[in-house]
N, C-alpha and C. Protein backbone atom coordinates (compact mmCIF):
# COMPACT_ATOMS: atom_id res chain seq x y z
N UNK A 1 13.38 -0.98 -1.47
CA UNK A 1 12.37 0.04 -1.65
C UNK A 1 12.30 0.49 -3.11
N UNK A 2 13.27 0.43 -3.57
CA UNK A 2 13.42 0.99 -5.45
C UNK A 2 12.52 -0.10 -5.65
N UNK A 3 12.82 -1.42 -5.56
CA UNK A 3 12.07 -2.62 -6.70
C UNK A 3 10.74 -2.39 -6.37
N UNK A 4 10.26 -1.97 -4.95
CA UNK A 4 8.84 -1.76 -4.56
C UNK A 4 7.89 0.00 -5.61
N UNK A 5 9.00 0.79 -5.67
CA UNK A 5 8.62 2.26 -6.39
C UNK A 5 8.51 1.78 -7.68
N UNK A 6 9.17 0.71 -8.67
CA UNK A 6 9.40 0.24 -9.53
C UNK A 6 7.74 0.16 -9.70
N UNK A 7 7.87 -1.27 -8.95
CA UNK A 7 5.75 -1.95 -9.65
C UNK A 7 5.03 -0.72 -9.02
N UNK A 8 5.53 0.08 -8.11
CA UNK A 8 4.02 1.26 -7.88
C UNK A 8 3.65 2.23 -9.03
N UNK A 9 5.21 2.80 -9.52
CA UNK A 9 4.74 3.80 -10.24
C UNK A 9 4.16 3.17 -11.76
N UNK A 10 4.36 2.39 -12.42
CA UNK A 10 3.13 1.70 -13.91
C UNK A 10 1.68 1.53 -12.89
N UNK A 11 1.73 1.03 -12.19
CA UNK A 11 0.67 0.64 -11.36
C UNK A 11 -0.10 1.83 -11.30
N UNK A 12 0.57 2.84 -10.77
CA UNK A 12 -0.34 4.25 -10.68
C UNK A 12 -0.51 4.77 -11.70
N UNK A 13 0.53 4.35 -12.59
CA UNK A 13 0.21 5.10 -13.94
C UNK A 13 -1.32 4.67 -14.65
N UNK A 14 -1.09 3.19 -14.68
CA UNK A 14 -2.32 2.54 -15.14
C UNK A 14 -3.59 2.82 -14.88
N UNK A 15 -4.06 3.30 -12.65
CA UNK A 15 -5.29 3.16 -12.16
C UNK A 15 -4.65 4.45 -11.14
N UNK A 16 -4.94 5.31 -12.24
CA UNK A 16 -4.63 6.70 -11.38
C UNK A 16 -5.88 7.27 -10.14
N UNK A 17 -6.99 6.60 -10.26
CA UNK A 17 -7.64 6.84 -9.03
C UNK A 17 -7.82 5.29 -8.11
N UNK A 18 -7.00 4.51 -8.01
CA UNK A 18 -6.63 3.62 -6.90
C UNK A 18 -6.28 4.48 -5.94
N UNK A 19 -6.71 3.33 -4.92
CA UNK A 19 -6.50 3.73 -3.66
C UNK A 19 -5.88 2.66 -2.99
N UNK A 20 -4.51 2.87 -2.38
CA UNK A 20 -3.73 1.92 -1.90
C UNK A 20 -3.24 2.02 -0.25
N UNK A 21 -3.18 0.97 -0.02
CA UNK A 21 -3.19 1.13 1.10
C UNK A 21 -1.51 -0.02 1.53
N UNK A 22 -0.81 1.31 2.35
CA UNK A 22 0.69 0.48 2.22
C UNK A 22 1.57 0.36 3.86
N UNK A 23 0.88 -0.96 3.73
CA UNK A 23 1.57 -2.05 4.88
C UNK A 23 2.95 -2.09 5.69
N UNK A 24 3.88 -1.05 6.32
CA UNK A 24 5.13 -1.90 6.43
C UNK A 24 5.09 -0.27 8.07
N UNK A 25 5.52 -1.48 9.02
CA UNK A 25 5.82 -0.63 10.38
C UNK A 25 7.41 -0.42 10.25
N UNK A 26 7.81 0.45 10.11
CA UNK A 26 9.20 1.38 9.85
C UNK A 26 9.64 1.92 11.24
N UNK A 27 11.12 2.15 11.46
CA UNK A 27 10.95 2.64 12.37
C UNK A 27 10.39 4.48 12.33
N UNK A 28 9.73 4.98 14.03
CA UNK A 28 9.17 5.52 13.96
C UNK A 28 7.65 6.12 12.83
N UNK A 29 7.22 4.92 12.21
CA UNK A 29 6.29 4.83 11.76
C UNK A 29 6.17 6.20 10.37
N UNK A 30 7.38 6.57 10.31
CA UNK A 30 7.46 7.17 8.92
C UNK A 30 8.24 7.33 8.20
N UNK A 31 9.06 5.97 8.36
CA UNK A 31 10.13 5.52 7.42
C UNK A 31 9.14 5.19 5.52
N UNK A 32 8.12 4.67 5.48
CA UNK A 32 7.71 4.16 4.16
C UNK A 32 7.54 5.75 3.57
N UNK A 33 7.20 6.64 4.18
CA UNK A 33 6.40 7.90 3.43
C UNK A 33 7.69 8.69 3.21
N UNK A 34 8.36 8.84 4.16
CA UNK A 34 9.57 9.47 3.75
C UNK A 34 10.50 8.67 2.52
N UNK A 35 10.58 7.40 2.35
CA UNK A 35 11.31 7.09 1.24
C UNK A 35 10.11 7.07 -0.32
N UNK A 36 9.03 6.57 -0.04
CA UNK A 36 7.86 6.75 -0.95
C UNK A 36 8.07 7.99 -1.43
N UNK A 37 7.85 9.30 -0.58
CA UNK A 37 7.70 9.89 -0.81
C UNK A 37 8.63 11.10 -1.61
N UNK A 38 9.98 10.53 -1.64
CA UNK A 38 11.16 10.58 -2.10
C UNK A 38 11.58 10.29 -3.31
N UNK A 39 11.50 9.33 -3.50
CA UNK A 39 10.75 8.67 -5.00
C UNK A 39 9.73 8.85 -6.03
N UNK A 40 8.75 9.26 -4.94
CA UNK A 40 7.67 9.16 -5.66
C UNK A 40 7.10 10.78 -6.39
N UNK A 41 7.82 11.83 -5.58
CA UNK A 41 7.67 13.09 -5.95
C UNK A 41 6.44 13.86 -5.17
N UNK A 42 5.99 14.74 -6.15
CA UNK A 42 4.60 15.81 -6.03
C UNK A 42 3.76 14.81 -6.09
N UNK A 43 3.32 13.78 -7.02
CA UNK A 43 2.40 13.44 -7.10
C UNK A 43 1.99 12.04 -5.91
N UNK A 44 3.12 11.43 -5.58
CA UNK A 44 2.60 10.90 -4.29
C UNK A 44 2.59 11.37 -2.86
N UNK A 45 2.77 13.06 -2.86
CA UNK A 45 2.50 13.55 -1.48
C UNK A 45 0.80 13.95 -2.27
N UNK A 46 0.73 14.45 -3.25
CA UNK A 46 -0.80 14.63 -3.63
C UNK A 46 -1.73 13.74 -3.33
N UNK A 47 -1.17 12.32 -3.91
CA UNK A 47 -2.03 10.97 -3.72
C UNK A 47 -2.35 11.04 -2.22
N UNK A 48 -1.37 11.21 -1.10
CA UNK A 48 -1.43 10.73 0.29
C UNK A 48 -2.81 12.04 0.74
N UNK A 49 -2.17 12.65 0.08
CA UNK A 49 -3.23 14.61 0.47
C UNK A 49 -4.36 13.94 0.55
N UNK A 50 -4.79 13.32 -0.89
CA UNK A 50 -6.22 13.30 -1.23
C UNK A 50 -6.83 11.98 -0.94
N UNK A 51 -6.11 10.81 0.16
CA UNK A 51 -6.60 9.61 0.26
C UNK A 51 -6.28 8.35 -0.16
N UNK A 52 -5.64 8.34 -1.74
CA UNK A 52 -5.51 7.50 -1.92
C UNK A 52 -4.18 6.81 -2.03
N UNK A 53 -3.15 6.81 -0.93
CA UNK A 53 -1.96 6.02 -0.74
C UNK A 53 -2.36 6.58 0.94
N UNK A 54 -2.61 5.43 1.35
CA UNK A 54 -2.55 5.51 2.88
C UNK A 54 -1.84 4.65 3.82
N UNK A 55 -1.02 5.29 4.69
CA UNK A 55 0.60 4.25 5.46
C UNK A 55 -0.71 3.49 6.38
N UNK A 56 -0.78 2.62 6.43
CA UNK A 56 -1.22 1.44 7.70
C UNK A 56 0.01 2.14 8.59
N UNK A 57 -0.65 2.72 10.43
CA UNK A 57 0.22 2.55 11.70
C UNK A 57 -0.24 2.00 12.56
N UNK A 58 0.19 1.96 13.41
CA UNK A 58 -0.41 1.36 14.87
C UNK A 58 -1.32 2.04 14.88
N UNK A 59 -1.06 3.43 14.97
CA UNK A 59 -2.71 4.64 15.61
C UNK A 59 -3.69 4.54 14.53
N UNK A 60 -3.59 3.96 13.05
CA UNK A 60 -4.95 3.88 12.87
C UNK A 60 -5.30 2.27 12.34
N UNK A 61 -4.58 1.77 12.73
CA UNK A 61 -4.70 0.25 12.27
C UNK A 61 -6.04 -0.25 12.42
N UNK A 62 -6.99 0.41 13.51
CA UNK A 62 -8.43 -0.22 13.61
C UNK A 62 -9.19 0.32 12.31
N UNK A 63 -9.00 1.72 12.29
CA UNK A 63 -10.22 2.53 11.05
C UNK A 63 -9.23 1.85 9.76
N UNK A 64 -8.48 1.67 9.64
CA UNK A 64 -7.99 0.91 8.33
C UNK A 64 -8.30 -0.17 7.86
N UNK A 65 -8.72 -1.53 8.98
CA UNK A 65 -9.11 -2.59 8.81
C UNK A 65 -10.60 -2.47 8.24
N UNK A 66 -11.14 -1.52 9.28
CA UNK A 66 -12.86 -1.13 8.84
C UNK A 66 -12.51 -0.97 7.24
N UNK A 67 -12.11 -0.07 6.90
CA UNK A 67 -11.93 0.44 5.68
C UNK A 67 -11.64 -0.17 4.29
N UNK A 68 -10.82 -0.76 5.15
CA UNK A 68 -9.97 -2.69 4.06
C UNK A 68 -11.22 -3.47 4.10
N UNK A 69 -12.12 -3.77 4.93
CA UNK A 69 -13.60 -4.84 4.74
C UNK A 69 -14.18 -4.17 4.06
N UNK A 70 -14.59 -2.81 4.31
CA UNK A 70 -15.42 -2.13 3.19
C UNK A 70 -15.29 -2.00 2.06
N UNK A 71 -13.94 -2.43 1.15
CA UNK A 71 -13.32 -2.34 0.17
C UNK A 71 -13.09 -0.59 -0.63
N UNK A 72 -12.45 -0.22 0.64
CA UNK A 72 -12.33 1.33 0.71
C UNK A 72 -11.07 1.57 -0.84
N UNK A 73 -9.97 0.21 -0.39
CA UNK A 73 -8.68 -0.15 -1.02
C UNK A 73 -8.33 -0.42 -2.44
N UNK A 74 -8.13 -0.42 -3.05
CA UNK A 74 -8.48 -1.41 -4.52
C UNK A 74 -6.76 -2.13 -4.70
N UNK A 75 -5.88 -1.49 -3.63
CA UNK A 75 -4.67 -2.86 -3.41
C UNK A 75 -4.17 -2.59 -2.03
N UNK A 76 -2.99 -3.66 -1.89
CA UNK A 76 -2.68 -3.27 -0.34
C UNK A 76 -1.56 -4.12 -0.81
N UNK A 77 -0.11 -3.11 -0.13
CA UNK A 77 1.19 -3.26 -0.55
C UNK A 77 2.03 -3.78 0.94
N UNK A 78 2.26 -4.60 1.47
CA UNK A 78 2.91 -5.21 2.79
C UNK A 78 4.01 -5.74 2.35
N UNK A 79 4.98 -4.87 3.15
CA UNK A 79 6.04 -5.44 3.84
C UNK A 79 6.48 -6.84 4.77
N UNK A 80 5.36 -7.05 5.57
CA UNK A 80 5.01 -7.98 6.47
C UNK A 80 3.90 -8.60 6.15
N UNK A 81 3.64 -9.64 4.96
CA UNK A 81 2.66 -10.06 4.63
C UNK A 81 2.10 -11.21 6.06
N UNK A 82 3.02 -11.83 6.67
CA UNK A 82 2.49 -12.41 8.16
C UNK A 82 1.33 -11.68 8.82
N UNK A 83 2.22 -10.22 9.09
CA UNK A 83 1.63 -9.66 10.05
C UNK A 83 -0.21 -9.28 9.50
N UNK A 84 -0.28 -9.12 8.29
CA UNK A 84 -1.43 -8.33 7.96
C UNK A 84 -2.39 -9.88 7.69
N UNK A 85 -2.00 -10.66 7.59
CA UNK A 85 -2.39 -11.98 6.72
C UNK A 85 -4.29 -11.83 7.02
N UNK A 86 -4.12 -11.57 8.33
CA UNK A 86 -5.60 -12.14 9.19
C UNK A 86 -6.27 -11.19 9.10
N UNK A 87 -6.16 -9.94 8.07
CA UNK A 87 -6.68 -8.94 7.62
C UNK A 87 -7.05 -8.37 6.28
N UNK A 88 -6.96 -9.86 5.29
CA UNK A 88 -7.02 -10.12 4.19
C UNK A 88 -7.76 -11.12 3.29
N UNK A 89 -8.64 -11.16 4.56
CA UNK A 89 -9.42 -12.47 4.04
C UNK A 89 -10.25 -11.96 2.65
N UNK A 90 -10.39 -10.45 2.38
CA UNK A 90 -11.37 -10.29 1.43
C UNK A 90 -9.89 -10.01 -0.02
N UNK A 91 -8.85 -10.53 0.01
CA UNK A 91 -7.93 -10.01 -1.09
C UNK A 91 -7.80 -10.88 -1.54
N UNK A 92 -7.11 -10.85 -2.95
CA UNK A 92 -6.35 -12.20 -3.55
C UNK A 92 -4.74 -11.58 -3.84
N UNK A 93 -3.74 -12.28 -4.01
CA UNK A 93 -2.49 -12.15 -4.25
C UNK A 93 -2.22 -11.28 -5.86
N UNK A 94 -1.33 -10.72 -5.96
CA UNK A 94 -1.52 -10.08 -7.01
C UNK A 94 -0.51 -9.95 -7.84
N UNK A 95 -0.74 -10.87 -9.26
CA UNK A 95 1.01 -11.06 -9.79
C UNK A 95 1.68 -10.08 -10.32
N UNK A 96 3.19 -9.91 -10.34
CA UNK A 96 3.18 -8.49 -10.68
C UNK A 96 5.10 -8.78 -11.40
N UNK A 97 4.63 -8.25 -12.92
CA UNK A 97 5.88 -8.34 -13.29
C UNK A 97 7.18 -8.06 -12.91
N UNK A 98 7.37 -7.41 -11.88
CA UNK A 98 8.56 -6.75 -10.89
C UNK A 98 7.95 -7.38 -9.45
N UNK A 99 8.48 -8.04 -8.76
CA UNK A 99 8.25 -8.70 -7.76
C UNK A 99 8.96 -8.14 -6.36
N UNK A 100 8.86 -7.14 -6.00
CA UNK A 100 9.37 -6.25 -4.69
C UNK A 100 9.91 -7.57 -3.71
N UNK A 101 11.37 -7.56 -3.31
CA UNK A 101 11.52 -8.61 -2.39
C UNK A 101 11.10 -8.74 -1.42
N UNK A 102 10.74 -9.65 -0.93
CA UNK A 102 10.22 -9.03 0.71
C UNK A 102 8.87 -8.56 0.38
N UNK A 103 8.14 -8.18 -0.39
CA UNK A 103 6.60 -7.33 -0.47
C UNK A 103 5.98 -8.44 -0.94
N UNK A 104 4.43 -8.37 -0.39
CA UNK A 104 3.35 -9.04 -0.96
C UNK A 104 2.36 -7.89 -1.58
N UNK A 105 1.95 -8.00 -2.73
CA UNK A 105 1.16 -7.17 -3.11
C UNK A 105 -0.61 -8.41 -3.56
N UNK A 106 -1.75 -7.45 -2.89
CA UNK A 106 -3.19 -8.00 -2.89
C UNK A 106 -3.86 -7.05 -3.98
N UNK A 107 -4.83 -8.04 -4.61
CA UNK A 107 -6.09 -7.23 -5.41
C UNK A 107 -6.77 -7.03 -3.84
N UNK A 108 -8.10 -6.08 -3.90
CA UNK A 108 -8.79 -6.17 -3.50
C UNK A 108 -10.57 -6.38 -3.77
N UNK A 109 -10.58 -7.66 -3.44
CA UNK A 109 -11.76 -8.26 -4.39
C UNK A 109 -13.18 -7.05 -4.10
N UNK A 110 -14.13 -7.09 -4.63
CA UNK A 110 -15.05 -6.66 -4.58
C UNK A 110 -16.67 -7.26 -5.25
């Protein structure tokens, strides 16, 4: 999770009104926000406040997908790049000088 806070925070620094959308089923479905959010301080419970860092769960996995076609996203951070794969047809892979193990990180084309 550090190597993953690592590429987020330049990342946010860079495209401070991105909107990200972050992939990984934890247990009880708020394991990512509680350590994100741990890390990440005031300003990523602000980001989540105002929209733009949003946890993918089961309960909203449908309005998220809508949202991901619409190119609501401008990246999308997975844990389980399998699982999301068939929900990515509109992304491209996204290279990233710190390479989160285990994480796939997407542009989101537009």
């Amino acid at each position: 999770m550090v190597m993953y806070n690592q590429f987020l925070k330049p990342y946010m620094a860079g495209h401070p009104n991105s909107r990200i959308l972050y992939h990984e089923f934890g247990p009880f479905e708020e394991w990512s926000y509680v350590v994100v959010r741990w890390l990440g301080g005031k300003r990523v419970q602000t980001m989540k406040d105002e929209g733009k860092l949003v946890f993918l769960t089961k309960d909203n996995r449908a309005s998220m997908d809508r949202l991901l076609k619409q190119g609501y996203f401008d990246i999308v951070v997975s844990a389980f790049p399998d699982q999301l794969e068939h929900m990515l047809s509109d992304t491209k892979a996204m290279k990233a000088e710190i390479s989160p193990p285990g994480y796939k990180v997407y542009y989101v084309k537009r």
